[in-house]
PDB file of N, CA and C in Angstrom:
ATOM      1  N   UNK A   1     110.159 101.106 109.393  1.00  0.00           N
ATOM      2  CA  UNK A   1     109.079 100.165 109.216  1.00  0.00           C
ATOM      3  C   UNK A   1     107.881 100.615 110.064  1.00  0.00           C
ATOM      4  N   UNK A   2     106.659 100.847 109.316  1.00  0.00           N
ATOM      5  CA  UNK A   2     105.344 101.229 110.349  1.00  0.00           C
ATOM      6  C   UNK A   2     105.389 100.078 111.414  1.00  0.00           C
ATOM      7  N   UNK A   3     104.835 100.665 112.192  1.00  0.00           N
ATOM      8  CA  UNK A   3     104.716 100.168 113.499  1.00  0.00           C
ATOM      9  C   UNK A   3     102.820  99.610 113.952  1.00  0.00           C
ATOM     10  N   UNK A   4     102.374  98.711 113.398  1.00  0.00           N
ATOM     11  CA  UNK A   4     101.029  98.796 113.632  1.00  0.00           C
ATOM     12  C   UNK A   4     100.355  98.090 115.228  1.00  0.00           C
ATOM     13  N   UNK A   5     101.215  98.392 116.188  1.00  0.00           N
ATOM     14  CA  UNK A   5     100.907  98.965 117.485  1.00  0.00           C
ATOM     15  C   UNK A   5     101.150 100.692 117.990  1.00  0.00           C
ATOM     16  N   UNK A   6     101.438 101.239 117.008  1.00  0.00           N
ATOM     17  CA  UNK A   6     101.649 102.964 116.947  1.00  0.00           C
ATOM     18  C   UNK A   6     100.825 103.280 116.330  1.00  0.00           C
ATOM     19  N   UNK A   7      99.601 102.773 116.084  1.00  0.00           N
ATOM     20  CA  UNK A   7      98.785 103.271 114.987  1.00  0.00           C
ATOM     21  C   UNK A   7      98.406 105.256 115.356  1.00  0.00           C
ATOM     22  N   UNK A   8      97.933 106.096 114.573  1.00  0.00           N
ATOM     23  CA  UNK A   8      97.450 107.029 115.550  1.00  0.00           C
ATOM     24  C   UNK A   8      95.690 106.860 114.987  1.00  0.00           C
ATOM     25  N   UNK A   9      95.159 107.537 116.351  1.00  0.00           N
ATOM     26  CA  UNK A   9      94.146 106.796 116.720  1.00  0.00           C
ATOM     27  C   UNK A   9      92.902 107.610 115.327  1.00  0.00           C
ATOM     28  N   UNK A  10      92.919 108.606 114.970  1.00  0.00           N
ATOM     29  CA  UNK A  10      92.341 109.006 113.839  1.00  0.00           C
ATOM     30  C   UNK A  10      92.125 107.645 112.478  1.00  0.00           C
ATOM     31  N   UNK A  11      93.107 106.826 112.559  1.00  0.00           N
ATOM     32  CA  UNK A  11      92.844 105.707 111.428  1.00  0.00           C
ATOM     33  C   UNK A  11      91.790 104.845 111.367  1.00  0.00           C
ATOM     34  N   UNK A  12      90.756 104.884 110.227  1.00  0.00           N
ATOM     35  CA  UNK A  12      89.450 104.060 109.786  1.00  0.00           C
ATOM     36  C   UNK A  12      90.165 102.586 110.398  1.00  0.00           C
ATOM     37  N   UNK A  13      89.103 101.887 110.792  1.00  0.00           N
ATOM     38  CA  UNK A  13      89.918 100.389 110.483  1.00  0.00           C
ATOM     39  C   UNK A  13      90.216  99.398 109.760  1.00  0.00           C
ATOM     40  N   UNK A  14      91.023  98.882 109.114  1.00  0.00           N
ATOM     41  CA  UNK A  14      91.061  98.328 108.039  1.00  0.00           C
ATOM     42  C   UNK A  14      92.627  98.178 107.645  1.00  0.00           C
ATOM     43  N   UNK A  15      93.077  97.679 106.835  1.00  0.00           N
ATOM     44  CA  UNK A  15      94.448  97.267 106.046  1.00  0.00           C
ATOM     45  C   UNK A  15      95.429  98.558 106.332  1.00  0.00           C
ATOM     46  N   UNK A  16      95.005  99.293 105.758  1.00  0.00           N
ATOM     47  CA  UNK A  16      96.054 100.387 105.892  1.00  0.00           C
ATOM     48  C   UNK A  16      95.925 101.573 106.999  1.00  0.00           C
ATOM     49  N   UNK A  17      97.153 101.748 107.411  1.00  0.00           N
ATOM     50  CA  UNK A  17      97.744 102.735 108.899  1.00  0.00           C
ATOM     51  C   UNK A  17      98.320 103.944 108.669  1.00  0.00           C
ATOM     52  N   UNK A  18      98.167 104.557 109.294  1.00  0.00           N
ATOM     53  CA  UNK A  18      99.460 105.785 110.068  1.00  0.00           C
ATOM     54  C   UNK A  18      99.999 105.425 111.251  1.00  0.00           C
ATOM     55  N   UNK A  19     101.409 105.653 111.388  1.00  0.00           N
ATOM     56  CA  UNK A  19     101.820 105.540 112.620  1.00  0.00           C
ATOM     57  C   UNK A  19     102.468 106.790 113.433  1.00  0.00           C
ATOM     58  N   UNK A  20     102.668 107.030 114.259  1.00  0.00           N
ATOM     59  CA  UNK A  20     103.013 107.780 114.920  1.00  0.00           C
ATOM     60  C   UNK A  20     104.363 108.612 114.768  1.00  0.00           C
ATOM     61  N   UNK A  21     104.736 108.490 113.840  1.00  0.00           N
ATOM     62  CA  UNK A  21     106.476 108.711 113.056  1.00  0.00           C
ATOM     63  C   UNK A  21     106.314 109.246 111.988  1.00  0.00           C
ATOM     64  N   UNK A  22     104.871 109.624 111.449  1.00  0.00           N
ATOM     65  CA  UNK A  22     104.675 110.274 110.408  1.00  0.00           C
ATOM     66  C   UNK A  22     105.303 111.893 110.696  1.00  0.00           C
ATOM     67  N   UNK A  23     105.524 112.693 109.614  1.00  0.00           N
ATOM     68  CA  UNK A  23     106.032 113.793 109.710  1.00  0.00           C
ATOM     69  C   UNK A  23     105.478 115.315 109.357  1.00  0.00           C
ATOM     70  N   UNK A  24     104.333 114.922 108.842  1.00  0.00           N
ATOM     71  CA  UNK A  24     103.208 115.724 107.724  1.00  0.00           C
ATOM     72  C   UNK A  24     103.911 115.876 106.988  1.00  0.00           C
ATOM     73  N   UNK A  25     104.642 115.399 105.834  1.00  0.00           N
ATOM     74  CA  UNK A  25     105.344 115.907 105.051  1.00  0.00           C
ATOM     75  C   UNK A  25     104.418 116.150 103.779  1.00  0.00           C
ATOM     76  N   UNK A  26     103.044 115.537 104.115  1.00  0.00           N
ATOM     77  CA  UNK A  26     101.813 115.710 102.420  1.00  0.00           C
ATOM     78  C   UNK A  26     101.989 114.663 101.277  1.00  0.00           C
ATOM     79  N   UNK A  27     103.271 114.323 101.386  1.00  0.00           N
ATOM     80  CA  UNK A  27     103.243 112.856 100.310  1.00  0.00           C
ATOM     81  C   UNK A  27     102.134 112.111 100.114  1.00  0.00           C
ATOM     82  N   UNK A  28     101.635 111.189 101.550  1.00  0.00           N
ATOM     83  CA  UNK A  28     100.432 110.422 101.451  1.00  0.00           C
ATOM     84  C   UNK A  28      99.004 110.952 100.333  1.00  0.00           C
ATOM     85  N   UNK A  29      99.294 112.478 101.739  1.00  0.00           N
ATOM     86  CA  UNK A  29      97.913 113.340 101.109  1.00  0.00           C
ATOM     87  C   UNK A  29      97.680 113.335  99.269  1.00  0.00           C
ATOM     88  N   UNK A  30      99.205 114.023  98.716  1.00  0.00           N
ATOM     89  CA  UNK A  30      98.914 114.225  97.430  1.00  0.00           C
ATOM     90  C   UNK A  30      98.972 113.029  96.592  1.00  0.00           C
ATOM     91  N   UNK A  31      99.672 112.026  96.997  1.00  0.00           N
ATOM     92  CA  UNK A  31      99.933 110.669  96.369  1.00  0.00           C
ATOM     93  C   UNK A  31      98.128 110.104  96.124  1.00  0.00           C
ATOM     94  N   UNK A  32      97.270 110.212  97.486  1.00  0.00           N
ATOM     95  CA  UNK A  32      96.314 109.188  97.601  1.00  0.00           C
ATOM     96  C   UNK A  32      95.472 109.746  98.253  1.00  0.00           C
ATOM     97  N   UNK A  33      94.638 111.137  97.829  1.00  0.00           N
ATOM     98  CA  UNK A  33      94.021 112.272  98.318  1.00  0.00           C
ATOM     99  C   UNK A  33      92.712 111.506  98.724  1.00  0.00           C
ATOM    100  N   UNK A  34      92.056 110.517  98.082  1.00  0.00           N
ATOM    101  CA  UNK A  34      90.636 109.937  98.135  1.00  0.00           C
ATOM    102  C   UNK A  34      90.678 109.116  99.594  1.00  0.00           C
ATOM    103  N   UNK A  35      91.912 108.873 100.386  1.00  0.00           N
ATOM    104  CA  UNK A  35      92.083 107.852 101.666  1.00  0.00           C
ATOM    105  C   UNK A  35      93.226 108.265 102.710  1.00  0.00           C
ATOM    106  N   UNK A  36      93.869 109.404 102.181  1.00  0.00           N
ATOM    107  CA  UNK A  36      94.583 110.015 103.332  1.00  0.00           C
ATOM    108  C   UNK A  36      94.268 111.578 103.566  1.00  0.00           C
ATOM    109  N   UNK A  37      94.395 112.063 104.771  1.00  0.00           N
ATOM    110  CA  UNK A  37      94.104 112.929 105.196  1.00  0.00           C
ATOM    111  C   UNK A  37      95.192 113.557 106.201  1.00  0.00           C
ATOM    112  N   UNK A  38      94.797 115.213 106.796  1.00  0.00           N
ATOM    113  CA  UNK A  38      95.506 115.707 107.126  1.00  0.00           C
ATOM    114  C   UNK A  38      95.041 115.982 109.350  1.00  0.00           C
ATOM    115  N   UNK A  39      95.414 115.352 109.837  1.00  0.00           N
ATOM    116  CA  UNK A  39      94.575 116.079 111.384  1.00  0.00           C
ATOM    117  C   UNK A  39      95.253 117.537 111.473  1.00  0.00           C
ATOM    118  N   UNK A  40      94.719 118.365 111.400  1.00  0.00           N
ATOM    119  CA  UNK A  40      95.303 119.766 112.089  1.00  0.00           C
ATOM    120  C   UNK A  40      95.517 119.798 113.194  1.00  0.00           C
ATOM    121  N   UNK A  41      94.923 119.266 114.034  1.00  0.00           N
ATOM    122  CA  UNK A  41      95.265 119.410 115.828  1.00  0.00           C
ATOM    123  C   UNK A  41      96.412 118.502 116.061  1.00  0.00           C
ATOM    124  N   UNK A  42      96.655 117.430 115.606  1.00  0.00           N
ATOM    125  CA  UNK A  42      97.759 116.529 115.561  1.00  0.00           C
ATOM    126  C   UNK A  42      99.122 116.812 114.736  1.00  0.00           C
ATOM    127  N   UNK A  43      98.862 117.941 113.695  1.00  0.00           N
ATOM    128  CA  UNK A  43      99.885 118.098 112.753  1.00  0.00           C
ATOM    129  C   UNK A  43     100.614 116.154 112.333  1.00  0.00           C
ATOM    130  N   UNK A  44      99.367 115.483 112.050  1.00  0.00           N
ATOM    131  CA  UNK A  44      99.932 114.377 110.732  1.00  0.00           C
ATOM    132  C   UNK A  44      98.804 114.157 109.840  1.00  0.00           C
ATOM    133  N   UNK A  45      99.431 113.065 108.790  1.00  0.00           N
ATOM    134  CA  UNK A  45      98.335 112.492 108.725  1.00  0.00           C
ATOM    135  C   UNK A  45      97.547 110.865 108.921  1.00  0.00           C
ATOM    136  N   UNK A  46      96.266 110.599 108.530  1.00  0.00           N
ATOM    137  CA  UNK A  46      95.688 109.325 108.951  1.00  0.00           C
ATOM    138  C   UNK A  46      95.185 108.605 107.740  1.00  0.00           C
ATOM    139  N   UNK A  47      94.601 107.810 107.355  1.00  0.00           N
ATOM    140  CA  UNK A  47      93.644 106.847 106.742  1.00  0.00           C
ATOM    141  C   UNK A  47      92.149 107.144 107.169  1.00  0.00           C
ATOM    142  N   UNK A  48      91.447 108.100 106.329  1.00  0.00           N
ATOM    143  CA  UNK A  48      90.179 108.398 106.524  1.00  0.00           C
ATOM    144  C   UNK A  48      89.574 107.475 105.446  1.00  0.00           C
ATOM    145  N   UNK A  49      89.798 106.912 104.596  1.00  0.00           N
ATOM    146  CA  UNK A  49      88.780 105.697 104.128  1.00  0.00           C
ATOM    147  C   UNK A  49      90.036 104.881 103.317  1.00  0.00           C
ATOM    148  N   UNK A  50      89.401 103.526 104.128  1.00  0.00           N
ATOM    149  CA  UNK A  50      90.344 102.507 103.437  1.00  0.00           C
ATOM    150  C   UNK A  50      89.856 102.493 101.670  1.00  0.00           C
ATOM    151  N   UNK A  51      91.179 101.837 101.134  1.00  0.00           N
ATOM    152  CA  UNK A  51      90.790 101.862  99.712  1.00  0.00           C
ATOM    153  C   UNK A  51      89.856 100.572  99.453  1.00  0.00           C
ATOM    154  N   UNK A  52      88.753 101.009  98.261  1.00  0.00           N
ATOM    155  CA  UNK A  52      87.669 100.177  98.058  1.00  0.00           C
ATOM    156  C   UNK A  52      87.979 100.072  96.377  1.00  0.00           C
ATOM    157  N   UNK A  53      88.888 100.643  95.493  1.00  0.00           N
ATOM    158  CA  UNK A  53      88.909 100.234  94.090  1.00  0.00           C
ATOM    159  C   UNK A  53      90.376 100.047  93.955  1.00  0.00           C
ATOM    160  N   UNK A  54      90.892  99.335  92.651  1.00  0.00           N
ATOM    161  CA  UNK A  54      92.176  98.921  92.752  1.00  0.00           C
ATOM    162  C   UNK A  54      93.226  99.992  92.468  1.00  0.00           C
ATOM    163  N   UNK A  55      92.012 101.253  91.888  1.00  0.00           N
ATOM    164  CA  UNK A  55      93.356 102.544  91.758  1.00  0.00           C
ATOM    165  C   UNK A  55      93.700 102.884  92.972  1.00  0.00           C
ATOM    166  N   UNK A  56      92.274 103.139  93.700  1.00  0.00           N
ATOM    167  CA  UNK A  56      92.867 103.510  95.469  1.00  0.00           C
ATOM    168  C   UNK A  56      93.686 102.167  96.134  1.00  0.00           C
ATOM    169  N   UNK A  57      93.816 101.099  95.877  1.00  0.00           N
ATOM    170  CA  UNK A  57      94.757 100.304  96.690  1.00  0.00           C
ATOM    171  C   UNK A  57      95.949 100.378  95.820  1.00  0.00           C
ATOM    172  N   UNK A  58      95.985 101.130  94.473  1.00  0.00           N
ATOM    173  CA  UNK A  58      97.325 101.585  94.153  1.00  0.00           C
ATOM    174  C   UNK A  58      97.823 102.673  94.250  1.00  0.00           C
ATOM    175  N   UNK A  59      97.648 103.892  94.375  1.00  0.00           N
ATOM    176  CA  UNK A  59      97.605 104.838  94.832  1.00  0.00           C
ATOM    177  C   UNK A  59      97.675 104.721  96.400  1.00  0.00           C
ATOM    178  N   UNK A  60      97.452 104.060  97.851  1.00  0.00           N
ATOM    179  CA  UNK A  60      97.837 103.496  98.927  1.00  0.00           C
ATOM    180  C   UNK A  60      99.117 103.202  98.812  1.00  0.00           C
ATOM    181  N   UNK A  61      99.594 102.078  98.300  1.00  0.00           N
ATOM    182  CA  UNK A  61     100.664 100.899  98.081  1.00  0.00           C
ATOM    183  C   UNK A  61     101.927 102.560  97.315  1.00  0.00           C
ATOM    184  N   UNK A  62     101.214 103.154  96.559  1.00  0.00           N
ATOM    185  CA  UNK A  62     102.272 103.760  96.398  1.00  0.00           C
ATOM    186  C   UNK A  62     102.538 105.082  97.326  1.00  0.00           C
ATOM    187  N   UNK A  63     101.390 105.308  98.368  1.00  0.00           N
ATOM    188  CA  UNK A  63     101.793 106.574  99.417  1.00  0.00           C
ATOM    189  C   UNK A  63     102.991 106.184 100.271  1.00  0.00           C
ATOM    190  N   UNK A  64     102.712 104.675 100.288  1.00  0.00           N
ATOM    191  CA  UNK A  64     103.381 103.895 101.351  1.00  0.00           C
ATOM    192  C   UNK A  64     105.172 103.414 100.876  1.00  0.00           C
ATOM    193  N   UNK A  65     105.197 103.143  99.942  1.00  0.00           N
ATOM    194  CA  UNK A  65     106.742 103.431  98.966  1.00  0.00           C
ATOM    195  C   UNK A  65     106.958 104.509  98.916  1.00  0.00           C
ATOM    196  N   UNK A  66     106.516 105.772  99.294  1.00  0.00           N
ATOM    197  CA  UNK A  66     107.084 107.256  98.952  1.00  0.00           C
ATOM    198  C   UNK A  66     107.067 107.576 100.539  1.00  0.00           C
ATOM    199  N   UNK A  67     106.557 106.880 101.535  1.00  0.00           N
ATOM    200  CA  UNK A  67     106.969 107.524 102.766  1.00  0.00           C
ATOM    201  C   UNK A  67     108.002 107.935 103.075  1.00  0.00           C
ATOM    202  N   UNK A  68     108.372 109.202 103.315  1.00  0.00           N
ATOM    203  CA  UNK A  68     109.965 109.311 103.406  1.00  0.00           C
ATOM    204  C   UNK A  68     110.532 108.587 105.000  1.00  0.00           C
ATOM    205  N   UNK A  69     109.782 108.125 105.978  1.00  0.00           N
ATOM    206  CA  UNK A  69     109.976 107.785 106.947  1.00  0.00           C
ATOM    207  C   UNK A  69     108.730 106.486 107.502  1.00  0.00           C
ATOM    208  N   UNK A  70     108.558 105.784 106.300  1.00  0.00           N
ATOM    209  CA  UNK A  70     107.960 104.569 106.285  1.00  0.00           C
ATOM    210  C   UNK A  70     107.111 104.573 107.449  1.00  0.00           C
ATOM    211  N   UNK A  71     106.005 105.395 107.354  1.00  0.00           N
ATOM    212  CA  UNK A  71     104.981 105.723 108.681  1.00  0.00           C
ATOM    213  C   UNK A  71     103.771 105.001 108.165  1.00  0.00           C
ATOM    214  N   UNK A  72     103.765 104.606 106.737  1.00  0.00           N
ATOM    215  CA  UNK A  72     102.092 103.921 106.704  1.00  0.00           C
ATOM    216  C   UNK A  72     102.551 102.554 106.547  1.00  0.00           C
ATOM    217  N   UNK A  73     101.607 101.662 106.992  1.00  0.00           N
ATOM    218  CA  UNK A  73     101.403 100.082 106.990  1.00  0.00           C
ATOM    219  C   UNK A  73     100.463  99.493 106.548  1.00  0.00           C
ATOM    220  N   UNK A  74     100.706  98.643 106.157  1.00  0.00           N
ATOM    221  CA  UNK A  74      99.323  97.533 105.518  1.00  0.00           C
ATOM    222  C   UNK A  74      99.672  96.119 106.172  1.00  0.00           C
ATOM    223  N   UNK A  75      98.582  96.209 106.820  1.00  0.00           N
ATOM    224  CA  UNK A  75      98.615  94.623 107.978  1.00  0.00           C
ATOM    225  C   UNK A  75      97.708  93.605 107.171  1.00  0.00           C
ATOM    226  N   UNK A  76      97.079  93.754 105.986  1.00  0.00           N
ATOM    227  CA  UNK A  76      96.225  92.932 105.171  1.00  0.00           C
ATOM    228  C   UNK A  76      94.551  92.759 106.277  1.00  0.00           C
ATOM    229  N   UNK A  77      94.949  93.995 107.221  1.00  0.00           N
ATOM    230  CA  UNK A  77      93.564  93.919 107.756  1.00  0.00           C
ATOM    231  C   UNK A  77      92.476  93.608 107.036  1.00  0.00           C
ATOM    232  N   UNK A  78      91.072  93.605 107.547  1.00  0.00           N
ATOM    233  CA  UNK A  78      89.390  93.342 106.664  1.00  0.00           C
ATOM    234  C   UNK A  78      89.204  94.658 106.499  1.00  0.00           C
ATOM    235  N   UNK A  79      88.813  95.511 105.545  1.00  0.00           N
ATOM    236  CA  UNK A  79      88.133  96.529 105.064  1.00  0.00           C
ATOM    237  C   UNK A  79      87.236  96.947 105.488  1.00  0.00           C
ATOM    238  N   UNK A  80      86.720  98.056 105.178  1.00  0.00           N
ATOM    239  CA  UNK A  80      85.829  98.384 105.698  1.00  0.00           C
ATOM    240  C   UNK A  80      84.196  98.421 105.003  1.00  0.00           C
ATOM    241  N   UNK A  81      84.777  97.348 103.860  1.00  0.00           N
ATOM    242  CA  UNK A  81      84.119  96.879 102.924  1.00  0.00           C
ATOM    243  C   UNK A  81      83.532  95.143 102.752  1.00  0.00           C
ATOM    244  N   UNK A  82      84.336  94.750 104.473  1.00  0.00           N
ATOM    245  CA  UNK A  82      84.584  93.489 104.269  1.00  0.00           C
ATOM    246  C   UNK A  82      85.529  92.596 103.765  1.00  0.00           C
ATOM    247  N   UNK A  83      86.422  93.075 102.816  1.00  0.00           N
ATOM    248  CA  UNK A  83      86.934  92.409 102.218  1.00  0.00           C
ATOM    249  C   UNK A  83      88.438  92.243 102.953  1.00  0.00           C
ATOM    250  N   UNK A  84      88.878  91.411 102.586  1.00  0.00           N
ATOM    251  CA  UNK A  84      90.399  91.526 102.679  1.00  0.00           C
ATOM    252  C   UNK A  84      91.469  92.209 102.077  1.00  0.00           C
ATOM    253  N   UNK A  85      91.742  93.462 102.275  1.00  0.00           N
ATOM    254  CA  UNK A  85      92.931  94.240 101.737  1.00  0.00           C
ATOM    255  C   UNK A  85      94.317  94.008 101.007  1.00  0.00           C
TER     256      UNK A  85
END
């Protein structure tokens, strides 16, 4: 289960996380290329833009079911759009 006091600190703010248990395994990345990303110096990855259309909050929702080690979270944070996630 993500941990959203493990966040790592690269994550936009908003609804959806990385946590610290991620593995780089690229799932996120290729699942949901438009809002996850890769840190090279960190070897994981983060949430470089929360999702703003309903393919990207499906494409999210499904990086997050394919985690092989359930590292992303959705806390229903505010967007970075304002809205509620």
């Amino acid at each position: 289960m993500p941990d959203r006091n493990d966040r790592v600190k690269e994550n936009v703010p908003g609804a959806y996380y990385v946590d610290s248990s991620c593995i780089d395994c690229d799932v996120c990345r290729d699942t949901a290329p438009e809002n996850f990303c890769r840190s090279d110096v960190n070897n994981y990855s983060f949430v470089y833009k929360q999702p703003l259309t309903e393919e990207e909050k499906v494409a999210c929702e499904e990086a997050a079911l394919c985690c092989p080690v359930e590292a992303i979270g959705n806390d229903g944070a505010i967007g970075n759009d304002g809205e509620e996630q």
